[in-house]
C-alpha atoms as a PDB file:
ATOM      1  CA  UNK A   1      83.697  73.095  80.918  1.00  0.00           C
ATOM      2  CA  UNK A   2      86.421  73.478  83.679  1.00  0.00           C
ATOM      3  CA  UNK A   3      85.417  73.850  87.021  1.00  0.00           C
ATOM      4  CA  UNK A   4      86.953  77.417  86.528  1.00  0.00           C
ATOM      5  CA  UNK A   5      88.668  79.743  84.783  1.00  0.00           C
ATOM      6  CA  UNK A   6      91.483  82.364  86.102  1.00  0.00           C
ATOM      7  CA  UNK A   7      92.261  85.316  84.364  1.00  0.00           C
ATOM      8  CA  UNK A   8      95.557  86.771  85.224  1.00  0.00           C
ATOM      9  CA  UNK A   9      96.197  90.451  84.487  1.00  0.00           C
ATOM     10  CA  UNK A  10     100.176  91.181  83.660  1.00  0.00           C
ATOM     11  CA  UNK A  11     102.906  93.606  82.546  1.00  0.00           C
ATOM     12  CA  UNK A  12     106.686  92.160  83.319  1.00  0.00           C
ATOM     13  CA  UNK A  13     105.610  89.966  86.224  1.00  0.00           C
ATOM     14  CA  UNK A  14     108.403  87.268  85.307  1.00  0.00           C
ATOM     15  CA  UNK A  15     109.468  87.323  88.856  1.00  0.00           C
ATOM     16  CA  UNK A  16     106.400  86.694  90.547  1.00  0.00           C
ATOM     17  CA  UNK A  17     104.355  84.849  88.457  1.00  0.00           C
ATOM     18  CA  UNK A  18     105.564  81.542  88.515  1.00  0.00           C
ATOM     19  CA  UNK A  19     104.787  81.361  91.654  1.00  0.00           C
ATOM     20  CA  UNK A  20     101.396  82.102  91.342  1.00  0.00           C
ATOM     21  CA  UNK A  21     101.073  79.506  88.650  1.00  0.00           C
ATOM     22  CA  UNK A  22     103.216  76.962  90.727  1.00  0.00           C
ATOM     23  CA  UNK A  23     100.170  77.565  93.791  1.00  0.00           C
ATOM     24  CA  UNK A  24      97.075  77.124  91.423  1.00  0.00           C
ATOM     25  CA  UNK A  25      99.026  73.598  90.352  1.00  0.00           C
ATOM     26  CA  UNK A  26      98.217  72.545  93.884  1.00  0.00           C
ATOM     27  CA  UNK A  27      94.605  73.370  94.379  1.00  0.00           C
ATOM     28  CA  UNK A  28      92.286  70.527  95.155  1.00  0.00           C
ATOM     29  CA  UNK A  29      90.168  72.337  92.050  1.00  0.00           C
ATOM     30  CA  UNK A  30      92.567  70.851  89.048  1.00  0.00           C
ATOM     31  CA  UNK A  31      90.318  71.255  86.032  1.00  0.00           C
ATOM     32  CA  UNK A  32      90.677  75.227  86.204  1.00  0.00           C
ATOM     33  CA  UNK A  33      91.369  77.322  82.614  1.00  0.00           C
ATOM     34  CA  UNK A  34      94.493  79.410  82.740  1.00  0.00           C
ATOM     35  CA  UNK A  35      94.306  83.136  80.892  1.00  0.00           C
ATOM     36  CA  UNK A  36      97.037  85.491  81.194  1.00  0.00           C
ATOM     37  CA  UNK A  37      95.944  88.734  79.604  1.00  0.00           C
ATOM     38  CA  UNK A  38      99.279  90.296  79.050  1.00  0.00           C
ATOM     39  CA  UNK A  39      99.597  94.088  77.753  1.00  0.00           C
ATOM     40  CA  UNK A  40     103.251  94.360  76.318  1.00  0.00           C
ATOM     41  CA  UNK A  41     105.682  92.655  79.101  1.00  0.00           C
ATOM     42  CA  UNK A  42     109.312  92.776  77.786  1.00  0.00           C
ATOM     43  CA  UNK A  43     110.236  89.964  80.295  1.00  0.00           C
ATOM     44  CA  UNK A  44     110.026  86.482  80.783  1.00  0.00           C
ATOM     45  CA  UNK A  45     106.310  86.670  81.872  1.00  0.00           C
ATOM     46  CA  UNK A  46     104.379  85.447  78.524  1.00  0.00           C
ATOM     47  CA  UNK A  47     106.809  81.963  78.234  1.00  0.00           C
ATOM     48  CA  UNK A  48     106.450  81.154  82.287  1.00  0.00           C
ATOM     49  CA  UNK A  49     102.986  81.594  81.324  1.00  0.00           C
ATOM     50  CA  UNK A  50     103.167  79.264  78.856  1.00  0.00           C
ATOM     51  CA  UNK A  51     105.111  76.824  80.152  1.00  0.00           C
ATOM     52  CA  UNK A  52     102.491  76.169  82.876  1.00  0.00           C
ATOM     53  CA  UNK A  53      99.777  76.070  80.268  1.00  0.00           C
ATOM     54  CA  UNK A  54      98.090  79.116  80.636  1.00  0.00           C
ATOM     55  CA  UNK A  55      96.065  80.535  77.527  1.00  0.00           C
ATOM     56  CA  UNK A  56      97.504  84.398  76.739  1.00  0.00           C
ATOM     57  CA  UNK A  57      95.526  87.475  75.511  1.00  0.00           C
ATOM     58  CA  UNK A  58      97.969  90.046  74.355  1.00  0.00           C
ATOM     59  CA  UNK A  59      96.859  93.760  74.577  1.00  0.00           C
ATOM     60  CA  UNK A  60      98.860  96.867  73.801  1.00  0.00           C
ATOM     61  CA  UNK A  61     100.018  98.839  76.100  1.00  0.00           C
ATOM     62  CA  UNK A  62      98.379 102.272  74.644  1.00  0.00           C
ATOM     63  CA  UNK A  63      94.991 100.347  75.400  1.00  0.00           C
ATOM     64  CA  UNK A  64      95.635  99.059  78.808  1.00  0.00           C
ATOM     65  CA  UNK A  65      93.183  99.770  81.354  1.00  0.00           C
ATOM     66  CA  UNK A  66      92.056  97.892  84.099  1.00  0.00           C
ATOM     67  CA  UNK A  67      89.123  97.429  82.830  1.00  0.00           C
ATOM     68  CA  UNK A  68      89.498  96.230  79.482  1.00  0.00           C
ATOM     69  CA  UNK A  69      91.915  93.651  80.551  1.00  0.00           C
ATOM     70  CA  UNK A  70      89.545  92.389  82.503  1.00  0.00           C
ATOM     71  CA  UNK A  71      87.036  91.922  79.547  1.00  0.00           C
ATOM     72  CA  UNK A  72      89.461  90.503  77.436  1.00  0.00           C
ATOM     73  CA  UNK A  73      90.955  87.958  79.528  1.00  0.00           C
ATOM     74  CA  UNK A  74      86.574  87.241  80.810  1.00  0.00           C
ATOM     75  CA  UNK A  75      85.440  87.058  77.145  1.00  0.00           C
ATOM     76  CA  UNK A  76      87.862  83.929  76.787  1.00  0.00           C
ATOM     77  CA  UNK A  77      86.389  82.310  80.098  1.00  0.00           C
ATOM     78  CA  UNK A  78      84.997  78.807  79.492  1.00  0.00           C
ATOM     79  CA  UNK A  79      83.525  78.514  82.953  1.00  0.00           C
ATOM     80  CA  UNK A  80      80.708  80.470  84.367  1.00  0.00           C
ATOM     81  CA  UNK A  81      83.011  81.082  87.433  1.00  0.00           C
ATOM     82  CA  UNK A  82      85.303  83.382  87.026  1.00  0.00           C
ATOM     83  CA  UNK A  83      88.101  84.082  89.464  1.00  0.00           C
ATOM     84  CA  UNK A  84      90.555  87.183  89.011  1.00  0.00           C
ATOM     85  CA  UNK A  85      94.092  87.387  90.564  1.00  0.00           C
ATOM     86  CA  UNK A  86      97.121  89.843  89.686  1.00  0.00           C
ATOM     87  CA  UNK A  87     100.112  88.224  88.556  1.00  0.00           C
ATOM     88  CA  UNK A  88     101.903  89.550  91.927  1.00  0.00           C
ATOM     89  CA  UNK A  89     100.071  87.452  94.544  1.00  0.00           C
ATOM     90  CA  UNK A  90     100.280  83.397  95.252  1.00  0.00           C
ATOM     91  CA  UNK A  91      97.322  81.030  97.164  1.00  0.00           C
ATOM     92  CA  UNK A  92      98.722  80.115 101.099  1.00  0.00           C
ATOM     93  CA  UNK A  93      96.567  77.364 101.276  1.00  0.00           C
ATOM     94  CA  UNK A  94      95.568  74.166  98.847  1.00  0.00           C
ATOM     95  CA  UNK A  95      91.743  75.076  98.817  1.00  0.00           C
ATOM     96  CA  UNK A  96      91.833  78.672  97.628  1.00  0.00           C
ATOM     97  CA  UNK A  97      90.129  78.331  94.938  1.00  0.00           C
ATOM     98  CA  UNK A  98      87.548  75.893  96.379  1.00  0.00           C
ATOM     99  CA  UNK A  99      86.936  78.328  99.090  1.00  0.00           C
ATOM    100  CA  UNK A 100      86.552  81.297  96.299  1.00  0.00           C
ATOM    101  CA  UNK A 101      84.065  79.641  94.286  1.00  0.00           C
ATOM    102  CA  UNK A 102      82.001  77.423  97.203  1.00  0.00           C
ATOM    103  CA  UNK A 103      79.522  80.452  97.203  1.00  0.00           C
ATOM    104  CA  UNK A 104      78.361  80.621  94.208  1.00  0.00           C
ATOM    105  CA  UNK A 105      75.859  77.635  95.178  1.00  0.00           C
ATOM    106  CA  UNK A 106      73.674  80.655  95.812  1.00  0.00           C
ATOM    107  CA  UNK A 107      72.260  82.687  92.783  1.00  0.00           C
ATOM    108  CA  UNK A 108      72.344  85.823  94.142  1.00  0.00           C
ATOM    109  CA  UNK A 109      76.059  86.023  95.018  1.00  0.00           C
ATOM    110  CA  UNK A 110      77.328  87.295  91.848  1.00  0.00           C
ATOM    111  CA  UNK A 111      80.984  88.358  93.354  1.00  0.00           C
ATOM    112  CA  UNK A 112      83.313  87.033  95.926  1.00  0.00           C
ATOM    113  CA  UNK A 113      86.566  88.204  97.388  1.00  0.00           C
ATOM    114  CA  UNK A 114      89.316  86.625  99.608  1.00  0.00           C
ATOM    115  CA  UNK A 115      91.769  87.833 102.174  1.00  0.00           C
ATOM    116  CA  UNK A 116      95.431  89.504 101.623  1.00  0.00           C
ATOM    117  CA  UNK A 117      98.430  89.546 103.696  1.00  0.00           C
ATOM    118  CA  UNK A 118     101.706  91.169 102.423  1.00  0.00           C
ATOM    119  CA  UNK A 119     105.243  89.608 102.882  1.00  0.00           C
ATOM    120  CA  UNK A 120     108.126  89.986 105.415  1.00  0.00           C
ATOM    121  CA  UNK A 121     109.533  92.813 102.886  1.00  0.00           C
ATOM    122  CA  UNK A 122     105.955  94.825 102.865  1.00  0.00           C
ATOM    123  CA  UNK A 123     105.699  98.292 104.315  1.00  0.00           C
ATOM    124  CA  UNK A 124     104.567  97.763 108.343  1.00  0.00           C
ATOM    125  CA  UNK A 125     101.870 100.188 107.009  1.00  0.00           C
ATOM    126  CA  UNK A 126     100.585  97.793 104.202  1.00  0.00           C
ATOM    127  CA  UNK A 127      99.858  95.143 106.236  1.00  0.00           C
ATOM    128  CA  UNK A 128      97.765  97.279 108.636  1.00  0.00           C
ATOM    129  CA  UNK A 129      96.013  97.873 105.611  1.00  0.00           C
ATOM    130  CA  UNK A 130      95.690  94.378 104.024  1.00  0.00           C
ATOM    131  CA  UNK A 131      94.095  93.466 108.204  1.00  0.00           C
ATOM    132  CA  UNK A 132      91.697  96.601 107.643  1.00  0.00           C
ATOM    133  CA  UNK A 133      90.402  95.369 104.631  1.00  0.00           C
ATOM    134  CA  UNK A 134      90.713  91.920 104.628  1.00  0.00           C
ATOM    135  CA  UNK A 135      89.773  91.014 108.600  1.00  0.00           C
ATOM    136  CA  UNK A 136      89.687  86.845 109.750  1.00  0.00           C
ATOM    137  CA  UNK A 137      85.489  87.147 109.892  1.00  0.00           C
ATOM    138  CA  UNK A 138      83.373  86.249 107.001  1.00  0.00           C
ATOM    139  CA  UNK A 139      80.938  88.790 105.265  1.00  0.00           C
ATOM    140  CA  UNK A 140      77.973  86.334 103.889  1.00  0.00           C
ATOM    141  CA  UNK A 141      76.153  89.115 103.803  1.00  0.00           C
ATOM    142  CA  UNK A 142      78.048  92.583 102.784  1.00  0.00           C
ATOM    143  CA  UNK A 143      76.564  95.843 102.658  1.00  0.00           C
ATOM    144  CA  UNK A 144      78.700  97.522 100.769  1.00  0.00           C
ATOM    145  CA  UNK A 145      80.413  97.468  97.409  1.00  0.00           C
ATOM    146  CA  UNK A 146      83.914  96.867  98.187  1.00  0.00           C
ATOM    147  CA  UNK A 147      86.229  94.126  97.319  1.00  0.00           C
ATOM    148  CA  UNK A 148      89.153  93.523  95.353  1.00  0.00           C
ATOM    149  CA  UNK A 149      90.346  92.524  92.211  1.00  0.00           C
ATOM    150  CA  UNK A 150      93.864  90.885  93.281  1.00  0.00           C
ATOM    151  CA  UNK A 151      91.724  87.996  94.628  1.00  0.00           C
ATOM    152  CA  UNK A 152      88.313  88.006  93.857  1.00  0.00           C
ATOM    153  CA  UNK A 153      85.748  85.686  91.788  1.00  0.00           C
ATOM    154  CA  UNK A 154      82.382  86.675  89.359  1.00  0.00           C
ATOM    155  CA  UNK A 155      80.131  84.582  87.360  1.00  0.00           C
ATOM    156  CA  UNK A 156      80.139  85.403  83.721  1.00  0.00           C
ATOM    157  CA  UNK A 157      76.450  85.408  83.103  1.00  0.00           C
ATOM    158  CA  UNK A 158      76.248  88.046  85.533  1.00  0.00           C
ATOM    159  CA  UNK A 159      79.353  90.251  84.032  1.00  0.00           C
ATOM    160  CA  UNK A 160      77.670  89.624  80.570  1.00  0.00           C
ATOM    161  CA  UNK A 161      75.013  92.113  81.292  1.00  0.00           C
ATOM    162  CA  UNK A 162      77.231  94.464  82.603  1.00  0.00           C
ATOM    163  CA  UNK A 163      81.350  94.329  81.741  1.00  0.00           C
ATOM    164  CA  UNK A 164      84.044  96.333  83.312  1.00  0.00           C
ATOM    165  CA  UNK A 165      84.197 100.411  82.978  1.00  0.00           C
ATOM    166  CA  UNK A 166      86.888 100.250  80.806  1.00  0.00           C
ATOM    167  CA  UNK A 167      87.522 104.459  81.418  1.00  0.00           C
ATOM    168  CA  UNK A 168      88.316 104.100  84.908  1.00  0.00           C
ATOM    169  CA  UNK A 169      92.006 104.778  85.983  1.00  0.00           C
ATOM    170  CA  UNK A 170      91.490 101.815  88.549  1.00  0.00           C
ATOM    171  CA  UNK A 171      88.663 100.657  90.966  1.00  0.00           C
ATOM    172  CA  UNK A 172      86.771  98.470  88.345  1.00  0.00           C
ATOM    173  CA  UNK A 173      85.845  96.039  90.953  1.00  0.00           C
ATOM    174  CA  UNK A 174      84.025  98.482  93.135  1.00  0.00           C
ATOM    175  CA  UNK A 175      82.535 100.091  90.024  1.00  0.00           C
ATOM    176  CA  UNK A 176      81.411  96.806  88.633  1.00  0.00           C
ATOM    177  CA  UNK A 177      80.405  95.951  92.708  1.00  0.00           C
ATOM    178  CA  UNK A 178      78.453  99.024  92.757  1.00  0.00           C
ATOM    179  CA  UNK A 179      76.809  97.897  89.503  1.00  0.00           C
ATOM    180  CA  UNK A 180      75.638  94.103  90.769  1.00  0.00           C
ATOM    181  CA  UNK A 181      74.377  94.832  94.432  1.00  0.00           C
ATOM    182  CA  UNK A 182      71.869  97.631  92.876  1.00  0.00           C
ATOM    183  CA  UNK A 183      70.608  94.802  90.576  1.00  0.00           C
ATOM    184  CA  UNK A 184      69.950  92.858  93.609  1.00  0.00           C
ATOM    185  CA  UNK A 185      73.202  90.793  93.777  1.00  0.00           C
ATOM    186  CA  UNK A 186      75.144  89.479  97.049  1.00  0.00           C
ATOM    187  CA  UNK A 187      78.706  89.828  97.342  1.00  0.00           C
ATOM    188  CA  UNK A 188      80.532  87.288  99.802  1.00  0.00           C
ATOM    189  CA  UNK A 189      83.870  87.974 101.575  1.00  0.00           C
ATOM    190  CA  UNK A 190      85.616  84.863 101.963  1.00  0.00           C
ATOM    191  CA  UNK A 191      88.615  85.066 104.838  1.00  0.00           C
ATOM    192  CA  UNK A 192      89.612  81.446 103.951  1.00  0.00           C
ATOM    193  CA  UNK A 193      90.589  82.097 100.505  1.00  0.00           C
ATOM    194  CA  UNK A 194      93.822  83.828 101.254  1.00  0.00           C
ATOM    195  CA  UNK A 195      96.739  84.979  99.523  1.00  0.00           C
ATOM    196  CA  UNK A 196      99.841  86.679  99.453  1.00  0.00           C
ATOM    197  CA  UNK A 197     100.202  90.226  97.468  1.00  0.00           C
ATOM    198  CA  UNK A 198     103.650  91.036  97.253  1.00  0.00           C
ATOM    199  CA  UNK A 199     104.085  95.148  97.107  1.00  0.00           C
ATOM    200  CA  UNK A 200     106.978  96.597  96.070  1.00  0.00           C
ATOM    201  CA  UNK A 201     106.292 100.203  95.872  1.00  0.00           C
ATOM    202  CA  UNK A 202     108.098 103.577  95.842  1.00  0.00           C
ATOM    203  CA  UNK A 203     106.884 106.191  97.849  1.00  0.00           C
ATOM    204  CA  UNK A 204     105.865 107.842  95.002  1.00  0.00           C
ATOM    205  CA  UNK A 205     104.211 104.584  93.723  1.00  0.00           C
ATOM    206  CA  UNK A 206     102.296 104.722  96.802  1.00  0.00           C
ATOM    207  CA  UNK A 207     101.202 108.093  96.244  1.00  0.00           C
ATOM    208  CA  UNK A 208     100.236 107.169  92.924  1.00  0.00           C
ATOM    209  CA  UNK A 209      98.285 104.291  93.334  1.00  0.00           C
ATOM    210  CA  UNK A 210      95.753 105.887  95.989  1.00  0.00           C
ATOM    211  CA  UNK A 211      95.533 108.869  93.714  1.00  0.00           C
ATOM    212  CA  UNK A 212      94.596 107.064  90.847  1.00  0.00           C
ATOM    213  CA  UNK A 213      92.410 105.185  92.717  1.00  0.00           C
ATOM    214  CA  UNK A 214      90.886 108.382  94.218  1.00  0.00           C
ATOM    215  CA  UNK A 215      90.543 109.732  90.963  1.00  0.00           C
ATOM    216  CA  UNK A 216      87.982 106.677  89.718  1.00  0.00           C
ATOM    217  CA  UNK A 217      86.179 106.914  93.041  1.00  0.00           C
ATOM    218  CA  UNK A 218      85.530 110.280  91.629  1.00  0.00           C
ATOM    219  CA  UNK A 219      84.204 108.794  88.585  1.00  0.00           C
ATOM    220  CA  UNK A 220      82.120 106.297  90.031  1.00  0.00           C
ATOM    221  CA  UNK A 221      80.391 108.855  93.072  1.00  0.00           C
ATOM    222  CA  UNK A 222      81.007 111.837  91.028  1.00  0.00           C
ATOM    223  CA  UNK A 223      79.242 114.319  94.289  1.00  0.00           C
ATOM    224  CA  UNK A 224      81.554 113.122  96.283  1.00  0.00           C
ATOM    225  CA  UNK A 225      84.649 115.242  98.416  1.00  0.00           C
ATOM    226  CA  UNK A 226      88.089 114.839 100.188  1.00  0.00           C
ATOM    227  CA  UNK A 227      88.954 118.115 101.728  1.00  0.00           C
ATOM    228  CA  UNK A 228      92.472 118.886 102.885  1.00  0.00           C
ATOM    229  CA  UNK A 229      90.916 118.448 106.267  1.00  0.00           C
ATOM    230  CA  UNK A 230      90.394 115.121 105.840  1.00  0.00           C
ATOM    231  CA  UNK A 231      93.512 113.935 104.634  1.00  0.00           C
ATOM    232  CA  UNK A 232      95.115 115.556 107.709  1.00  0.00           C
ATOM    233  CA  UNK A 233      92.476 113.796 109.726  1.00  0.00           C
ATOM    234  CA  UNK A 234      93.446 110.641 108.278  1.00  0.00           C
ATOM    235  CA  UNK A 235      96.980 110.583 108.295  1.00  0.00           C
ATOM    236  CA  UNK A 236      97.104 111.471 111.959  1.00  0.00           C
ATOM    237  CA  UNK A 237      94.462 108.697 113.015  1.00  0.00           C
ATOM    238  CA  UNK A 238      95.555 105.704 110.636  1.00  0.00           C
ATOM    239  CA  UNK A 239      99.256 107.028 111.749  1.00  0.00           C
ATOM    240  CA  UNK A 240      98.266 106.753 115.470  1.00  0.00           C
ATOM    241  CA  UNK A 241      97.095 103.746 115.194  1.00  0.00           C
ATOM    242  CA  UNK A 242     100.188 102.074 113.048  1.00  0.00           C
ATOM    243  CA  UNK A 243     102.610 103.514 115.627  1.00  0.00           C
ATOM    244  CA  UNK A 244     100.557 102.313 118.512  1.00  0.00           C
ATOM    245  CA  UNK A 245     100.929  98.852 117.077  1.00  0.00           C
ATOM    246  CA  UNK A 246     104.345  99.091 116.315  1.00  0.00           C
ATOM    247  CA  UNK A 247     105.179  99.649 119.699  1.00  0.00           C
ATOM    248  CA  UNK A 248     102.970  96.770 121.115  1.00  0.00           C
ATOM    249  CA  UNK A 249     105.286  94.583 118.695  1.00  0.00           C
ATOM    250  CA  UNK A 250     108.438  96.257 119.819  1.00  0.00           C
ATOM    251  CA  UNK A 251     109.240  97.841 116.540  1.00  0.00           C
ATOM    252  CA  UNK A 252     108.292 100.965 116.663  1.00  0.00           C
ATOM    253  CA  UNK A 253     111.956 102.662 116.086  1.00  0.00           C
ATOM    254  CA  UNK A 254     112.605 100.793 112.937  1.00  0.00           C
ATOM    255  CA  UNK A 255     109.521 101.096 111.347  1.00  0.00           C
ATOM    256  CA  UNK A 256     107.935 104.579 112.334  1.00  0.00           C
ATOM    257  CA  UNK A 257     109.498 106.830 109.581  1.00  0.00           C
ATOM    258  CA  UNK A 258     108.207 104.206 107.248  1.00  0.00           C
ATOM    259  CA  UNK A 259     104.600 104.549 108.290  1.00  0.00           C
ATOM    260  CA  UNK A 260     104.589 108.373 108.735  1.00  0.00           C
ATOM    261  CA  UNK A 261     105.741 108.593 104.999  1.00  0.00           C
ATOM    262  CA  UNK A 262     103.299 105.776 103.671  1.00  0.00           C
ATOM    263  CA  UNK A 263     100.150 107.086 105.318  1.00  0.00           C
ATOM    264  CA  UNK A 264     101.066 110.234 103.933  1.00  0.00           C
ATOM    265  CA  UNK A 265     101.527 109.449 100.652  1.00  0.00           C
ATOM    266  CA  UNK A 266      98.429 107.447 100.841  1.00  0.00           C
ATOM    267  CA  UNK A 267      96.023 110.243 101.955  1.00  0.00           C
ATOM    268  CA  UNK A 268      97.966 113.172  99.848  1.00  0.00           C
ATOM    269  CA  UNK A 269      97.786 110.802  96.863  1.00  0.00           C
ATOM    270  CA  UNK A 270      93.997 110.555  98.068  1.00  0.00           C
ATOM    271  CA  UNK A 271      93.354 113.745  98.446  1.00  0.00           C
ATOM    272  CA  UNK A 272      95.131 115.013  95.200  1.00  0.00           C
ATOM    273  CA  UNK A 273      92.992 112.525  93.071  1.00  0.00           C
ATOM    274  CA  UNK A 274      89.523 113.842  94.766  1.00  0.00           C
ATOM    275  CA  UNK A 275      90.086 117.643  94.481  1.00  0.00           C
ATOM    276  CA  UNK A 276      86.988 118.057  92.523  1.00  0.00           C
ATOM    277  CA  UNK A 277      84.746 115.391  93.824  1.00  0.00           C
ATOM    278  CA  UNK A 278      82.072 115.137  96.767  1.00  0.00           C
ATOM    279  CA  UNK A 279      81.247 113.906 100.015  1.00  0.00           C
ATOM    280  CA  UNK A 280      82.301 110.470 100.919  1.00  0.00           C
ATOM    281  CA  UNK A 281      79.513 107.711 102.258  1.00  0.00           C
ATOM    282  CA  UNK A 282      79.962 106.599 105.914  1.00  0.00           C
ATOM    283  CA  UNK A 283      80.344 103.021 105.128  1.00  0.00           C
ATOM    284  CA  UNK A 284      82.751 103.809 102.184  1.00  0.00           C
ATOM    285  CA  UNK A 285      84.663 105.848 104.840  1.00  0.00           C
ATOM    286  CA  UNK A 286      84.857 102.947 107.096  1.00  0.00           C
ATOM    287  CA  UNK A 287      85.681 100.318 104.866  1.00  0.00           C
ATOM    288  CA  UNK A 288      89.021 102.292 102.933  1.00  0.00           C
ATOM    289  CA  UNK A 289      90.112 104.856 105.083  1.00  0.00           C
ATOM    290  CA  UNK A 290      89.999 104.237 109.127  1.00  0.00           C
ATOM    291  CA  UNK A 291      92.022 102.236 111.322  1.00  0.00           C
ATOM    292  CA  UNK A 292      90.681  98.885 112.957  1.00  0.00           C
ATOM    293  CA  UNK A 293      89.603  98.093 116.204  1.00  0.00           C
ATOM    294  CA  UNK A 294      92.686  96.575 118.512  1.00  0.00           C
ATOM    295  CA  UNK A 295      92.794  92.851 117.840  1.00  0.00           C
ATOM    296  CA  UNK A 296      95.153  90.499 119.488  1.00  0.00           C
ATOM    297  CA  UNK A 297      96.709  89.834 116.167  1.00  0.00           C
ATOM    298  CA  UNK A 298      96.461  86.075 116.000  1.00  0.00           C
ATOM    299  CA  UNK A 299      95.114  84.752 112.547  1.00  0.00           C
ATOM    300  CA  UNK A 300      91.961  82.242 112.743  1.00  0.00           C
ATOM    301  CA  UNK A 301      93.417  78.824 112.967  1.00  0.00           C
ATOM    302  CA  UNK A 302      92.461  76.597 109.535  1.00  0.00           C
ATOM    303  CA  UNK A 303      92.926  72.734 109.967  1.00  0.00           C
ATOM    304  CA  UNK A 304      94.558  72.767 106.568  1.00  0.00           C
ATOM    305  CA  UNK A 305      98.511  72.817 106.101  1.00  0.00           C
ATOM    306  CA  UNK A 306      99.750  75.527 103.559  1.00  0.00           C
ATOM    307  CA  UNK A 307     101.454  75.064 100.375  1.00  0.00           C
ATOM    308  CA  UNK A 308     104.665  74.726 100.622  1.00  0.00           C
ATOM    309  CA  UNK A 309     106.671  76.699  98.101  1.00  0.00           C
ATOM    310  CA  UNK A 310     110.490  76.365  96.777  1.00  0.00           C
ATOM    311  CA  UNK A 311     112.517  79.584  96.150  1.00  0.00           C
ATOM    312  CA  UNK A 312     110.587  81.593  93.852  1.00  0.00           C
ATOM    313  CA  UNK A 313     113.316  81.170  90.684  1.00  0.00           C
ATOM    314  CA  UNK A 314     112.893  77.011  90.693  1.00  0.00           C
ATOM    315  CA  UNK A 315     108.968  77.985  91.226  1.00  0.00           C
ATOM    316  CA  UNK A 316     109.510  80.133  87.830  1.00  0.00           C
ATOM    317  CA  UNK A 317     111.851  77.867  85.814  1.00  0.00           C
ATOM    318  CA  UNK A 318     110.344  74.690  86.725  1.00  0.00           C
ATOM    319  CA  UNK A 319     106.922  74.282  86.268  1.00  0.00           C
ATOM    320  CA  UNK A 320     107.392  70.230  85.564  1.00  0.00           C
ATOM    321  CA  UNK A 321     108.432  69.543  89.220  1.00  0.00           C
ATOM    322  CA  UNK A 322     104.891  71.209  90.309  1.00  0.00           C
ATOM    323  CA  UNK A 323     102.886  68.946  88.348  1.00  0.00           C
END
């Protein structure tokens, strides 16, 4: 049995998923089970897969769903730890996957979850909301059902009693979240385990993705609301608060038009996907929608050095110099 396994969701990731493999090829966890569940990619992706080892599911397309990826690619799982990651996103340091798993000592942590920065080429707004969600403090004990499948970890035993929604547009982890801390399981957030998502978006991808991920938090809290009010509300808060920290970092000219059209496409998007739905929790609220407190922006200091990566085509094309 490996120590884990990784399932891999993709669809024409050849540019970014090399590098992803290239960073699990330097964890301190080596015995780990590669699975690429792949649903139609027209690309390179499936033979970088495959030259790095990995095992690949193949779905089709017309049956894609977040969800039922999932299952596949956790149905092929050797190890009882499972860790998730999208094809998109690469570890920053050598004991990612250490850190992921490490809580799973304790029986009643069925799900953990690591932090996310973006890139230099991410939206200014994106990272405010990668530090939102993914802050530099631990959460042993959570309170709430949010996390996030881009970098996240279950056991199987637990997910055998209860798979993935596989009719939700998108928030599967916070479904299947939901699901486990009713049951009486813990979820851990784990800052150390970090990694880089790399977002390359539209505007109207933005708007897209937070109304299809409205649209399943309709599903899942089906009383639940998002008036027009509250998208204005929103935007002009979570704006505020981007352009107040642009300024403190002396960039607020070049990136301001970029945030006023992201956190609007965010909360229209948001707001579009509710329109039949009910009254949001507080701590639901809190955790997806409103700005942080002011930090000073420094990152907690680890004593371990990062991986470090060649350009991202020799990362893709040559998996033997990783090894």
């Amino acid at each position: 049995m490996p120590a884990c396994s990784i399932v891999i969701r993709a669809y024409n990731e050849g540019q970014h998923i090399g590098r992803l493999l290239a960073g699990i090829r330097h964890q301190n966890v080596r015995d780990v089970q590669v699975i690429l569940v792949d649903s139609g990619s027209t690309d390179a992706t499936v033979s970088i897969a495959q030259e790095y080892g990995a095992e690949v599911v193949r779905i089709r397309p017309q049956e894609f769903t977040f969800g039922r990826s999932l299952n596949l690619g956790v149905a092929q799982a050797h190890s009882e730890r499972v860790v998730i990651a999208s094809a998109h996103v690469y570890p920053v340091y050598p004991d990612w996957l250490e850190r992921l798993v490490e809580p799973f000592t304790d029986s009643q942590v069925a799900l953990t979850y690591g932090k996310q920065r973006g890139t230099p080429i991410s939206k200014f707004s994106e990272h405010q909301v990668f530090r939102q969600w993914f802050p530099d403090t631990p959460r042993p004990q959570q309170g709430y059902p949010f996390c996030n499948n881009a970098n996240a970890a279950i056991r199987k035993s637990v997910w055998e009693q209860h798979p993935y929604d596989e009719m939700l547009p998108a928030l599967e982890d916070l479904a299947w979240a939901n699901w486990a801390q009713r049951q009486g399981y813990r979820i851990q957030y784990v800052p150390e385990a970090e990694i880089i998502h790399v977002h390359r978006e539209t505007w109207r991808g933005v708007f897209n993705r937070y109304r299809r991920e409205a649209m399943a938090f309709k599903q899942i809290y089906p009383q639940e609301t998002f008036h027009f009010s509250d998208c204005i509300r929103l935007f002009a808060s979570n704006s505020w608060a981007d352009l107040r920290e642009a300024a403190r970092l002396g960039a607020l000219r070049q990136v301001s038009p970029g945030i006023l059209a992201f956190r609007w496409m965010q909360f229209w998007g948001t707001y579009q996907g509710y329109r039949r739905s009910g009254p949001l929790t507080w701590k639901l609220k809190e955790a997806f929608y409103y700005p942080p407190d002011a930090d000073d922006g420094r990152a907690a200091h680890r004593p371990v050095a990062p991986i470090r990566y060649t350009e991202e085509k020799s990362d893709v094309h040559s998996p033997s110099d990783d090894a």
